[in-house]
PDB file of N, CA and C in Angstrom:
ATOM      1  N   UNK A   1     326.507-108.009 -26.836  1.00  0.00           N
ATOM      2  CA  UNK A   1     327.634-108.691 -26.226  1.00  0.00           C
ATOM      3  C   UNK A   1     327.267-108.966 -24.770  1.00  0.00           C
ATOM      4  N   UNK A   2     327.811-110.172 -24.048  1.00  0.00           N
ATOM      5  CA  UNK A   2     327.449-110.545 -23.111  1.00  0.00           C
ATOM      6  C   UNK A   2     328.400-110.301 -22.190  1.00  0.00           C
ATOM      7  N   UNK A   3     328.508-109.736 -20.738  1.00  0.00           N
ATOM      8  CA  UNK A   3     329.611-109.991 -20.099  1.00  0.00           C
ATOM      9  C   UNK A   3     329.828-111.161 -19.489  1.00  0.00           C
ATOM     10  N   UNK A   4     331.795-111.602 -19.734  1.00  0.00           N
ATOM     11  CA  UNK A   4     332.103-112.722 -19.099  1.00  0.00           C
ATOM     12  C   UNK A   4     331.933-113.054 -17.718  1.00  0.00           C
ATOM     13  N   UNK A   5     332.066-112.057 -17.254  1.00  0.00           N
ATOM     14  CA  UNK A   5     332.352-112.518 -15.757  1.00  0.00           C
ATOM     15  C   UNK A   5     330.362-112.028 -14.998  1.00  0.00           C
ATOM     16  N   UNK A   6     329.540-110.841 -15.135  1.00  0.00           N
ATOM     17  CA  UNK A   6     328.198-110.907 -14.590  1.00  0.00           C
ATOM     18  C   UNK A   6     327.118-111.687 -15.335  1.00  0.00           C
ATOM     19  N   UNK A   7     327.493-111.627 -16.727  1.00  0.00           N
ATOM     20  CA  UNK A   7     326.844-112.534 -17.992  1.00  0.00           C
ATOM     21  C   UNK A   7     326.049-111.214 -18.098  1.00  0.00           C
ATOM     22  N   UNK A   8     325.653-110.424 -17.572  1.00  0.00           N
ATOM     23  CA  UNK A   8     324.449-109.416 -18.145  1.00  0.00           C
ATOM     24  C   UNK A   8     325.259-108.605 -19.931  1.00  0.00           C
ATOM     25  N   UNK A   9     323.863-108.137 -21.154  1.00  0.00           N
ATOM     26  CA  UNK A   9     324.558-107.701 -21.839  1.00  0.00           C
ATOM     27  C   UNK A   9     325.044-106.098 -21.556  1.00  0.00           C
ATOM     28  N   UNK A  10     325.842-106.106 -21.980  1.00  0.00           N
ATOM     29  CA  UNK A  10     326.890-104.634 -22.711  1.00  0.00           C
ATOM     30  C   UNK A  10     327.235-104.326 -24.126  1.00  0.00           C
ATOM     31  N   UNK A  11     326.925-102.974 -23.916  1.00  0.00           N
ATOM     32  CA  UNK A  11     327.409-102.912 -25.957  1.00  0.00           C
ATOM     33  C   UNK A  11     328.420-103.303 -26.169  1.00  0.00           C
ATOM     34  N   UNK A  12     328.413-103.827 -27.584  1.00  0.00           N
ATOM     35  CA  UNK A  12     329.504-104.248 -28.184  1.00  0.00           C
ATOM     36  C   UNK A  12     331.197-103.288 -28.462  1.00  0.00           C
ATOM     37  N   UNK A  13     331.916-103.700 -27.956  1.00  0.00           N
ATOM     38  CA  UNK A  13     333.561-103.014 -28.214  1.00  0.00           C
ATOM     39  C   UNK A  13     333.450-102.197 -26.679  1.00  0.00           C
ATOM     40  N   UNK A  14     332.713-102.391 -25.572  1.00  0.00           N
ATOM     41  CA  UNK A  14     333.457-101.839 -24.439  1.00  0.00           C
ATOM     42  C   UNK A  14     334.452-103.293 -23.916  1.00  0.00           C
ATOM     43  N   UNK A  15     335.707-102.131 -23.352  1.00  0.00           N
ATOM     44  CA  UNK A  15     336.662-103.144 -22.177  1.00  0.00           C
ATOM     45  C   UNK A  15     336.310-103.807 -20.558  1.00  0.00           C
ATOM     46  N   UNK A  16     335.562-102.417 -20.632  1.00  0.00           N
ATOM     47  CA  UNK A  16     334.795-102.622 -19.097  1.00  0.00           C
ATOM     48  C   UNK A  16     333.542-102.876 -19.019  1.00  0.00           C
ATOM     49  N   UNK A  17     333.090-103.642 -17.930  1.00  0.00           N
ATOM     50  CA  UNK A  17     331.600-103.837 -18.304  1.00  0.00           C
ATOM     51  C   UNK A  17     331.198-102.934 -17.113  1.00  0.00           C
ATOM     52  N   UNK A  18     330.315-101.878 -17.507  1.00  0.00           N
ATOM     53  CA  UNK A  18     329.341-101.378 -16.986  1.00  0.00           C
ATOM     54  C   UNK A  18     328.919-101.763 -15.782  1.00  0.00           C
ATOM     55  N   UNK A  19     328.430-102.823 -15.485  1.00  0.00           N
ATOM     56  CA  UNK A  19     327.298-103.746 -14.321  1.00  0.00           C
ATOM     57  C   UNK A  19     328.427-103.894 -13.483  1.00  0.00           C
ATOM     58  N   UNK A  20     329.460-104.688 -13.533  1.00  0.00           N
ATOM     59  CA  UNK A  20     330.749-105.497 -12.355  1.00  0.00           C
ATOM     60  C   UNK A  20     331.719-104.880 -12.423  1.00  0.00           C
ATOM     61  N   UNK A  21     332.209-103.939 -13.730  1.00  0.00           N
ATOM     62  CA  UNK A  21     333.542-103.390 -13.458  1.00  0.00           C
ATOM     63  C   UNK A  21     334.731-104.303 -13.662  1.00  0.00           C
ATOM     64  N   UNK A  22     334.557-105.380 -14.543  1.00  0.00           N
ATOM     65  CA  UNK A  22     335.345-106.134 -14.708  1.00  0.00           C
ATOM     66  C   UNK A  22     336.045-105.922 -15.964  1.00  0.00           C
ATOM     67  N   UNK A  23     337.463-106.212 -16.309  1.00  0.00           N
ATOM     68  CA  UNK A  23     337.518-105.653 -17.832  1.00  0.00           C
ATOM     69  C   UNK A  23     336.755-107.262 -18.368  1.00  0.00           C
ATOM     70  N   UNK A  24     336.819-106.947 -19.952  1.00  0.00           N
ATOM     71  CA  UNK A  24     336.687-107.913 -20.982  1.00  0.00           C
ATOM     72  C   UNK A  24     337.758-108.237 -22.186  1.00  0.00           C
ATOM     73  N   UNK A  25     338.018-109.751 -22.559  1.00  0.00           N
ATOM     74  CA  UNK A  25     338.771-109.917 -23.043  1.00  0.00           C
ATOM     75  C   UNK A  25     338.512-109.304 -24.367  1.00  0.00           C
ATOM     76  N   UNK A  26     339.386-109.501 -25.477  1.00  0.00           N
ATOM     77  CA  UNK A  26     339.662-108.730 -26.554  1.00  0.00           C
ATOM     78  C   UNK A  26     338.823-110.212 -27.301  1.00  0.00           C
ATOM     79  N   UNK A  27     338.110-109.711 -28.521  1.00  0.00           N
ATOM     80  CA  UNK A  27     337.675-110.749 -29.127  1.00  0.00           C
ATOM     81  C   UNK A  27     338.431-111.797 -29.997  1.00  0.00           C
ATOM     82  N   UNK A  28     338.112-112.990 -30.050  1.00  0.00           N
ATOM     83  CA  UNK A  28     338.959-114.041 -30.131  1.00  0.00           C
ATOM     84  C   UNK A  28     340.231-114.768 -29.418  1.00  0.00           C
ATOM     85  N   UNK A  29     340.234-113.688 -28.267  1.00  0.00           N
ATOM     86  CA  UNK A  29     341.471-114.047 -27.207  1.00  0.00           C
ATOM     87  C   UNK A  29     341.197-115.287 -26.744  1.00  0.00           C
ATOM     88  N   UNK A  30     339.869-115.812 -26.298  1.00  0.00           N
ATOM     89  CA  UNK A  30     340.071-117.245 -25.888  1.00  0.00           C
ATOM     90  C   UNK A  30     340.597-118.341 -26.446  1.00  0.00           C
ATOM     91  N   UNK A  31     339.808-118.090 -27.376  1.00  0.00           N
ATOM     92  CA  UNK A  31     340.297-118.831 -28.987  1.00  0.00           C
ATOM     93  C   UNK A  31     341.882-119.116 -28.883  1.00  0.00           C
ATOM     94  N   UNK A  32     342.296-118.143 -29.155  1.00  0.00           N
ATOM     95  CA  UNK A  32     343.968-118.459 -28.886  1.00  0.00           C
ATOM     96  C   UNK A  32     344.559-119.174 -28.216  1.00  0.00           C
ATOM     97  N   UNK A  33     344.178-118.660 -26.609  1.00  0.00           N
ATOM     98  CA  UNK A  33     344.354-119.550 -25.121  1.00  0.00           C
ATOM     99  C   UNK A  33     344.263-120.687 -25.616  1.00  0.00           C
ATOM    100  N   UNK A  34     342.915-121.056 -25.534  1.00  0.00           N
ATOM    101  CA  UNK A  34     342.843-122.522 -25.842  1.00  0.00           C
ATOM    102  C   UNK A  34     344.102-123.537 -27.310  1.00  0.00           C
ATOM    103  N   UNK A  35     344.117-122.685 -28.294  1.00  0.00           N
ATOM    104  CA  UNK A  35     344.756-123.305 -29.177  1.00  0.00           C
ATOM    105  C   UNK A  35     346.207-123.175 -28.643  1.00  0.00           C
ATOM    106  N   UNK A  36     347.015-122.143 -28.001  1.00  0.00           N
ATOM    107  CA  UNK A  36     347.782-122.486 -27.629  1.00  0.00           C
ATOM    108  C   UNK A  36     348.629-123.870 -26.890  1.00  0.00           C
ATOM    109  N   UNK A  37     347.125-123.490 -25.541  1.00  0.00           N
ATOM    110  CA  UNK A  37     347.212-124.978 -24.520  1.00  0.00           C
ATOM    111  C   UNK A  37     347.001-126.443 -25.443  1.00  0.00           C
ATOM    112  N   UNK A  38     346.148-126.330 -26.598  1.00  0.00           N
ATOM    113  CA  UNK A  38     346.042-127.720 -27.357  1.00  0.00           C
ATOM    114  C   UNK A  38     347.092-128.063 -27.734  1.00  0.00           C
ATOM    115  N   UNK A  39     348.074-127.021 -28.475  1.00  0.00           N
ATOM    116  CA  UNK A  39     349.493-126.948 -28.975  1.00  0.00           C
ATOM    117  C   UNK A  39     350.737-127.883 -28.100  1.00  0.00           C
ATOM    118  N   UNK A  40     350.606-127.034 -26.632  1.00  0.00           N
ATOM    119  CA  UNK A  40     351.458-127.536 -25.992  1.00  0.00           C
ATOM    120  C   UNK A  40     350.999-128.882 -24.989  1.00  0.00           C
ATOM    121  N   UNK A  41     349.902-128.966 -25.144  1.00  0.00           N
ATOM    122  CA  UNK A  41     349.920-130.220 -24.812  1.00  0.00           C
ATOM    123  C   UNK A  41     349.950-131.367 -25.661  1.00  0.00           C
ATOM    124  N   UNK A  42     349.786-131.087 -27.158  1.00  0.00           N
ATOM    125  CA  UNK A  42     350.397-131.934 -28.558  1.00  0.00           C
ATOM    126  C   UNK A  42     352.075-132.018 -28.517  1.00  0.00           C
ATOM    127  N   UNK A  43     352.488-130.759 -27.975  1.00  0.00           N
ATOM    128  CA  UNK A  43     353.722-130.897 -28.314  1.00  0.00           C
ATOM    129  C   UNK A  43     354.492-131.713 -27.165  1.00  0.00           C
ATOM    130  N   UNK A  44     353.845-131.695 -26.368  1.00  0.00           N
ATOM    131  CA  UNK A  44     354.621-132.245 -24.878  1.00  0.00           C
ATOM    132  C   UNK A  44     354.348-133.651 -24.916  1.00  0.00           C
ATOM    133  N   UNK A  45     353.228-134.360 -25.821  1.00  0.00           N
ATOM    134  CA  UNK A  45     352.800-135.755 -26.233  1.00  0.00           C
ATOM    135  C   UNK A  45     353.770-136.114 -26.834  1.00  0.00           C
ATOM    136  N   UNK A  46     354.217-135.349 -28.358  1.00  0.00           N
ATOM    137  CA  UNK A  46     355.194-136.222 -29.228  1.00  0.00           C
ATOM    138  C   UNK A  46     356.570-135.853 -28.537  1.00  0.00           C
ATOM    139  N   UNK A  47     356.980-134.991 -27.753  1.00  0.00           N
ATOM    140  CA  UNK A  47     358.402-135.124 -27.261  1.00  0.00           C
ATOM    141  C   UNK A  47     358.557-136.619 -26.192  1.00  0.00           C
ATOM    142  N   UNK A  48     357.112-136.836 -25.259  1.00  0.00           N
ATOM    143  CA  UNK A  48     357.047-138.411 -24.632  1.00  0.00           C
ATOM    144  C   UNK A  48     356.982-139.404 -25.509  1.00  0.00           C
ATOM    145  N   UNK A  49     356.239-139.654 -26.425  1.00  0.00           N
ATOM    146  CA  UNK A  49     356.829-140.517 -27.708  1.00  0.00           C
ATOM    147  C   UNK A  49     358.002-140.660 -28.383  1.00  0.00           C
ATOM    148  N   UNK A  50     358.321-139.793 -28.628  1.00  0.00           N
ATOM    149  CA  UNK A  50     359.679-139.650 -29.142  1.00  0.00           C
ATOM    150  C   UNK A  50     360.626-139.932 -28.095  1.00  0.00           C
ATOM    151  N   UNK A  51     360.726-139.752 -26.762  1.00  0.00           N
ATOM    152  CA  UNK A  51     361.888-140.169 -25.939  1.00  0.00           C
ATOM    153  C   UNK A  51     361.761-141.837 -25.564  1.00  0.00           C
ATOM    154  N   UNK A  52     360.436-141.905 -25.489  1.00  0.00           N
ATOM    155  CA  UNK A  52     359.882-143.558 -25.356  1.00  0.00           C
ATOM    156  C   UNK A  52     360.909-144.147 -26.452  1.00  0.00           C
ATOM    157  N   UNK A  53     360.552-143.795 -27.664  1.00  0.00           N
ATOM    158  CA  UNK A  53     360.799-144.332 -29.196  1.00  0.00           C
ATOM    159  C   UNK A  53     362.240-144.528 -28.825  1.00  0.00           C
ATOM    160  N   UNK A  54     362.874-143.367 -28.349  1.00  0.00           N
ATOM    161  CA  UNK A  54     364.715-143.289 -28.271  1.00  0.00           C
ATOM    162  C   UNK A  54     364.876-144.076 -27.260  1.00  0.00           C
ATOM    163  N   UNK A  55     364.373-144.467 -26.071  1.00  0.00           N
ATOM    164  CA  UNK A  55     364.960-145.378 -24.758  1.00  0.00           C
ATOM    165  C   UNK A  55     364.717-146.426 -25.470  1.00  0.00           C
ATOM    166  N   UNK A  56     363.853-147.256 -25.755  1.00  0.00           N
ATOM    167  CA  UNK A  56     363.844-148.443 -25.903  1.00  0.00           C
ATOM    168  C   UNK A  56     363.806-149.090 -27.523  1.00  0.00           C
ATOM    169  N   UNK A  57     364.310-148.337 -28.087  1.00  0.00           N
ATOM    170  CA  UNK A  57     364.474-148.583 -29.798  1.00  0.00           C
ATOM    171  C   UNK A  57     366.203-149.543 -29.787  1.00  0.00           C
ATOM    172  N   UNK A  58     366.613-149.385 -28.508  1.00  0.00           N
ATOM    173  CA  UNK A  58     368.155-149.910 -28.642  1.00  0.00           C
ATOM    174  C   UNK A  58     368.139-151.062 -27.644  1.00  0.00           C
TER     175      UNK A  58
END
């Protein structure tokens, strides 16, 4: 395992890295982050479409 923040490796399943003292995220946590932010920025697209659609549909 690599650390995020010095990049040097560390065994696998520590929180802290050894070298910087930085914690480390939990595995697949980015993953999430990111799909979250894709989420809400999908969702914040079709609510501007959809209000577009409602102002000027009349």
């Amino acid at each position: 395992m690599v650390c995020e923040f010095c990049e040097k490796d560390i065994p696998i399943g520590l929180a802290i890295c050894p070298h910087c003292g930085k914690p480390q995220s939990a595995p697949g946590e980015n993953g999430r982050r990111i799909l979250w932010f894709v989420l809400g920025v999908v969702a914040m697209f079709g609510i501007a479409v959809a209000e577009h659609h409602f102002v000027f549909s009349r």
